[in-house]
Each structure stands twice: as C-alpha cells, then as structure tokens.
N, C-alpha and C. Protein backbone atom coordinates (compact mmCIF):
# COMPACT_ATOMS: atom_id res chain seq x y z
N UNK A 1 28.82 -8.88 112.98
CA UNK A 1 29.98 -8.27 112.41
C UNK A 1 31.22 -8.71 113.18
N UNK A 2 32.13 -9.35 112.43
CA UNK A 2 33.59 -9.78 113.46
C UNK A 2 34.54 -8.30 113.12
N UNK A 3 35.89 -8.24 114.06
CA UNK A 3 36.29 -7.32 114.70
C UNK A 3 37.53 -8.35 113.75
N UNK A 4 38.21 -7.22 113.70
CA UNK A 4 39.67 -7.73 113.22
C UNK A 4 40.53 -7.93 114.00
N UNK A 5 41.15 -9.18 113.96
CA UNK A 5 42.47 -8.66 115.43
C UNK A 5 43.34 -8.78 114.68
N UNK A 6 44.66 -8.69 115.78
CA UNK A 6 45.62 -7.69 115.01
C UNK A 6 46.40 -8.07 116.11
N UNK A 7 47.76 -8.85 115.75
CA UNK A 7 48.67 -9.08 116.82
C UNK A 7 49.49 -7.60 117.67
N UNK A 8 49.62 -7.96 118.62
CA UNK A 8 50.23 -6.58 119.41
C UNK A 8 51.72 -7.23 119.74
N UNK A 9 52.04 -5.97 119.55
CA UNK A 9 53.89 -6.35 119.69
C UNK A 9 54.25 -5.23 120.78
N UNK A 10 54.18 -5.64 121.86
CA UNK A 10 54.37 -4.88 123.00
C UNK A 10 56.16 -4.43 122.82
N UNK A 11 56.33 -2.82 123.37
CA UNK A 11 57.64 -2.40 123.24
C UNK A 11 58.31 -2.66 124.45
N UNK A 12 57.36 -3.07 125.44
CA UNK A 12 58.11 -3.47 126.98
C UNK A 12 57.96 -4.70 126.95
N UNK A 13 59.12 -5.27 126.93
CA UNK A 13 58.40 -7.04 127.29
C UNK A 13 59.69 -7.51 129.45
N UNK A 14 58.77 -7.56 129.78
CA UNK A 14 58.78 -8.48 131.26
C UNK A 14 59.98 -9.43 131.33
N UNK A 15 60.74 -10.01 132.03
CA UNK A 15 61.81 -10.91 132.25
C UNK A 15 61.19 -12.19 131.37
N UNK A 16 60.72 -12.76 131.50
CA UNK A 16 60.12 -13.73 131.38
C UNK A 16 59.73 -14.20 129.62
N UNK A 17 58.40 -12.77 129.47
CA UNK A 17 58.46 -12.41 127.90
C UNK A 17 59.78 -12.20 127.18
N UNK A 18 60.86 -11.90 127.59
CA UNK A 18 62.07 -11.01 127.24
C UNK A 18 62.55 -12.52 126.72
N UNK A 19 62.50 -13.47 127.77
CA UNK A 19 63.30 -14.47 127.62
C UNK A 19 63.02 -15.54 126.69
N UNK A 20 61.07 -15.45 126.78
CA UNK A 20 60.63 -16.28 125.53
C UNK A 20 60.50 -15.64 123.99
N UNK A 21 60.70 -14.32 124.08
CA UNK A 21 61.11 -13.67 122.65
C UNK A 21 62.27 -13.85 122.39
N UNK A 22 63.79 -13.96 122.77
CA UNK A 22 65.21 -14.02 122.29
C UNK A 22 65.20 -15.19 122.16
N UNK A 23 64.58 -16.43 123.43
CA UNK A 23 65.55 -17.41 123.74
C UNK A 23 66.88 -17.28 124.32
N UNK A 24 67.09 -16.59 125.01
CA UNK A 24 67.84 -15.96 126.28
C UNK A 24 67.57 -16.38 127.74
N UNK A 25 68.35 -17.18 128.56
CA UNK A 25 68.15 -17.14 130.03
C UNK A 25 68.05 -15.79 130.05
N UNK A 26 66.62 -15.66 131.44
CA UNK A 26 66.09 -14.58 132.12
C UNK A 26 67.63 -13.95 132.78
N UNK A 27 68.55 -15.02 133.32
CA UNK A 27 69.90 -14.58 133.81
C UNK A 27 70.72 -13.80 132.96
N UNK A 28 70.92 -14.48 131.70
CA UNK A 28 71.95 -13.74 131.06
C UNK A 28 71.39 -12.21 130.20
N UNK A 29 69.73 -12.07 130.33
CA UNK A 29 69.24 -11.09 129.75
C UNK A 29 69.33 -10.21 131.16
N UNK A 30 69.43 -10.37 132.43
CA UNK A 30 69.61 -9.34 133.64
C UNK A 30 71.31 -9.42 133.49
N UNK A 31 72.18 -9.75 133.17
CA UNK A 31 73.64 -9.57 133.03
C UNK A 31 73.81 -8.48 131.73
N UNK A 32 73.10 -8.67 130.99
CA UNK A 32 73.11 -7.88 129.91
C UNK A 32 72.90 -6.52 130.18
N UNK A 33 70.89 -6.38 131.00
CA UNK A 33 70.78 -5.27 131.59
C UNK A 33 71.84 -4.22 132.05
N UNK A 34 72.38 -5.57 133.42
CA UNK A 34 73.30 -5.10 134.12
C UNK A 34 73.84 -4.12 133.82
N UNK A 35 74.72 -4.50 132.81
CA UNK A 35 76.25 -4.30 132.09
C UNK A 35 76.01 -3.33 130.65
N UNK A 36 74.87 -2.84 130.49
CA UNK A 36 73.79 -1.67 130.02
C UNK A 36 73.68 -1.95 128.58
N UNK A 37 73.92 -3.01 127.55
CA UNK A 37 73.91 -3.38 126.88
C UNK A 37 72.46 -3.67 126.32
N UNK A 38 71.46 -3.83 127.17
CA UNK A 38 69.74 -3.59 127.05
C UNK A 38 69.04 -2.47 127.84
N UNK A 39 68.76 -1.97 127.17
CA UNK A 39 67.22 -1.01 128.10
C UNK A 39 66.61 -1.57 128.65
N UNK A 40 66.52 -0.92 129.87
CA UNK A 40 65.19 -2.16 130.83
C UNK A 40 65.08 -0.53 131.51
N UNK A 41 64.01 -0.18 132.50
CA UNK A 41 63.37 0.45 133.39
C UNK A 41 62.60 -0.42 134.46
N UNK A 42 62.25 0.28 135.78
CA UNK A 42 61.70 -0.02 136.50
C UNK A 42 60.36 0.34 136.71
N UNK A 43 59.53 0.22 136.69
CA UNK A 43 58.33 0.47 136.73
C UNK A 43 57.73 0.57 138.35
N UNK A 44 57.78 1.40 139.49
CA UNK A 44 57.62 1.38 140.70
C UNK A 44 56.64 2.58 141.01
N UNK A 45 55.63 1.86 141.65
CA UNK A 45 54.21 2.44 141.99
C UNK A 45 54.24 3.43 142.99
N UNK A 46 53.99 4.93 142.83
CA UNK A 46 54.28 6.13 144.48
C UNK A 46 53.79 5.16 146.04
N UNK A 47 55.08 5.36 146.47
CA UNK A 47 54.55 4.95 147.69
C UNK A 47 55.50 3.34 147.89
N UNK A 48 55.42 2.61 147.24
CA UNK A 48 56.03 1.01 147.17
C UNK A 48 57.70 0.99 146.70
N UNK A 49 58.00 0.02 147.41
CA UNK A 49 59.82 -0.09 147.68
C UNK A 49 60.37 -0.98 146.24
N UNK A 50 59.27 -2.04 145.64
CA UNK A 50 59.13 -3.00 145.06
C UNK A 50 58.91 -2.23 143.53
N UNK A 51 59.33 -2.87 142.32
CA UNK A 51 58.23 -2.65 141.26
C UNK A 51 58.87 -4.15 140.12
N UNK A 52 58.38 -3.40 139.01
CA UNK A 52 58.86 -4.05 138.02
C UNK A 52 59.00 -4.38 137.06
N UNK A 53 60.34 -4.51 136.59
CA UNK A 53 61.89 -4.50 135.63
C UNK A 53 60.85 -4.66 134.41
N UNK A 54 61.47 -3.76 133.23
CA UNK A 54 60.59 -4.05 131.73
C UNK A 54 62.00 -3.84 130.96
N UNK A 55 62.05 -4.71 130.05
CA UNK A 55 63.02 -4.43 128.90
C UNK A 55 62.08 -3.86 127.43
N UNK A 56 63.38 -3.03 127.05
CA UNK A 56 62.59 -2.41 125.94
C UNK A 56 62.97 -3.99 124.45
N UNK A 57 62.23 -3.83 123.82
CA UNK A 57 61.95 -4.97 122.78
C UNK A 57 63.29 -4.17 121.89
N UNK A 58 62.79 -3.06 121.61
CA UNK A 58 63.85 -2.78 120.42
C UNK A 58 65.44 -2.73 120.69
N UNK A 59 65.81 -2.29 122.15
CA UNK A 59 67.11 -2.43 122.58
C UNK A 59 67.58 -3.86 122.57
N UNK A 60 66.58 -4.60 122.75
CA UNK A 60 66.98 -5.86 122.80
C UNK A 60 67.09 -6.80 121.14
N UNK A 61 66.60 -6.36 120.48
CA UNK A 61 66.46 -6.65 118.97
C UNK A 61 68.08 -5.96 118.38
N UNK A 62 68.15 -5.18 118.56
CA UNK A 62 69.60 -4.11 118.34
C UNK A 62 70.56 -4.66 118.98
N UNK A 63 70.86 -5.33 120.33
CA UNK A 63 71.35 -6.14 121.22
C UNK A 63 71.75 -7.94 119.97
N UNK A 64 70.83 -7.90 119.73
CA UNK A 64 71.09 -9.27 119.21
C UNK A 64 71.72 -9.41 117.76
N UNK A 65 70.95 -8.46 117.48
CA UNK A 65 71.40 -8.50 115.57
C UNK A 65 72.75 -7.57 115.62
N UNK A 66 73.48 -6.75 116.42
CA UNK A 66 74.74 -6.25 116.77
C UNK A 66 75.76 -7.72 116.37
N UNK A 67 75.27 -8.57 117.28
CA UNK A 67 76.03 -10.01 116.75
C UNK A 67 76.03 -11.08 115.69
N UNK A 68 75.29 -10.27 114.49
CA UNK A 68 75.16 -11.35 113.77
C UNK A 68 76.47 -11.10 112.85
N UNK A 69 77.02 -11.94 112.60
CA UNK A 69 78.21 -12.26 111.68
C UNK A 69 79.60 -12.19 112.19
N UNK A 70 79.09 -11.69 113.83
CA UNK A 70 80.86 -12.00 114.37
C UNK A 70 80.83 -13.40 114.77
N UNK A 71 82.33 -13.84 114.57
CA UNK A 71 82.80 -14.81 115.56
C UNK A 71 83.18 -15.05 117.14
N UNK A 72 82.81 -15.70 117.92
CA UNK A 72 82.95 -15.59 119.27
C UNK A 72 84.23 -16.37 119.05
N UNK A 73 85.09 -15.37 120.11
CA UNK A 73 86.35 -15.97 120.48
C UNK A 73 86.68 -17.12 121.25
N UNK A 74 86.30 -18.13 120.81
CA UNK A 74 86.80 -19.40 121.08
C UNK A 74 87.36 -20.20 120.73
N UNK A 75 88.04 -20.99 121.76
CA UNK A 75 89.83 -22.08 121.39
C UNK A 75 88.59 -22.73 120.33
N UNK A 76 87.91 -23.36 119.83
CA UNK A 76 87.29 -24.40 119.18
C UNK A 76 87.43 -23.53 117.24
N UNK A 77 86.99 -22.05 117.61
CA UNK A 77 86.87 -21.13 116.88
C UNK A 77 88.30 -20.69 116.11
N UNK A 78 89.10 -20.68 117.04
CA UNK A 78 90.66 -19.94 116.82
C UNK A 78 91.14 -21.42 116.29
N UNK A 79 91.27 -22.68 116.33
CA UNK A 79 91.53 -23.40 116.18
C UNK A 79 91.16 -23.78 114.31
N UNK A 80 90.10 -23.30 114.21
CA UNK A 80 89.40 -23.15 112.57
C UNK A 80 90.10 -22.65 111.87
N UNK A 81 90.88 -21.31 112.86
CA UNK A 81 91.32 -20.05 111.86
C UNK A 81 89.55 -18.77 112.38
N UNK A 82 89.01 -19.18 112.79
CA UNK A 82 88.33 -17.87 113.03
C UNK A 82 86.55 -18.84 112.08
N UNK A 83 86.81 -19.56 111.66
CA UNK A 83 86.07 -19.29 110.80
C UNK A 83 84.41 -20.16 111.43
N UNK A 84 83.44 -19.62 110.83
CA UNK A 84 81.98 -20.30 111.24
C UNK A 84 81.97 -21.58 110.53
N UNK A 85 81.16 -22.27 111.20
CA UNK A 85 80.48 -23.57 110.62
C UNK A 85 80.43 -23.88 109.09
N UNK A 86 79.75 -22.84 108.55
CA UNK A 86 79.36 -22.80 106.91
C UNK A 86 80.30 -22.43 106.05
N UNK A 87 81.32 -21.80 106.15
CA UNK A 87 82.84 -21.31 106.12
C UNK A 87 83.86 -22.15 105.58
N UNK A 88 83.87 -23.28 105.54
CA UNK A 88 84.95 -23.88 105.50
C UNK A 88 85.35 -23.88 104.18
C-alpha cells in the first residue's frame, strides 16, 4: 500500500529557506526584519545565549505582494513619467 505525500509548506521558514522562497538576499530579508516590515522570532533553547531567527512565510508573502503595482522611485523611473516597462 503507498502513502500519499503531500507537500508541506512550513509557516516558519529559516534565513536561508526565507531567501530561497522570495529570492531575496538573506541581507536585505534581515533589513526588512530589522525595520519590522517581516515577522521573524527567535527561537532560543532555556538555558542558551544563542538561538534561531525564523521568519513567518505569511508576513513575508504580505511583505511582497504589498509591492506589487507600485513604482519604485527612480531617476530612470521619474524620467518615464512614473511609468513601468509594459506602460508605455
């Protein structure tokens, strides 16, 4: 008898995972953290000084699609008139 699998979509994903799910430098997804724009927690074991950093998937999904359809303010951009690529 086979077993069904069934992809898992973890709600914490790791620096690393974080970075190969967006396509995001691990850097600019800890600037993000930072600057509280993603959920992340620490995960630190009783007793240990150390632990470690989890971003939540869905803050970070909400994080990204927040930007879909603005324009980033740039001379290349302002120079268009504002407008995207497909836009013209």
């Amino acid at each position: 008898m086979q077993r069904a699998q069934h992809a898992v979509s973890p709600r914490w994903l790791s620096y690393k995972g974080a970075s190969q799910y967006s396509g995001l430098s691990i850097r600019l997804l800890q600037d993000h953290v930072k600057a509280g724009h993603v959920v992340a927690s620490n995960i630190i074991a009783p007793g240990s000084t150390r632990g470690r950093r989890v971003i939540c998937r869905q803050s970070l999904d909400a994080f990204i699609e927040a930007g879909i359809g603005r324009v980033a303010q740039l001379k290349v951009n302002q120079a268009r008139g504002g407008q995207q690529g497909g836009d013209r």
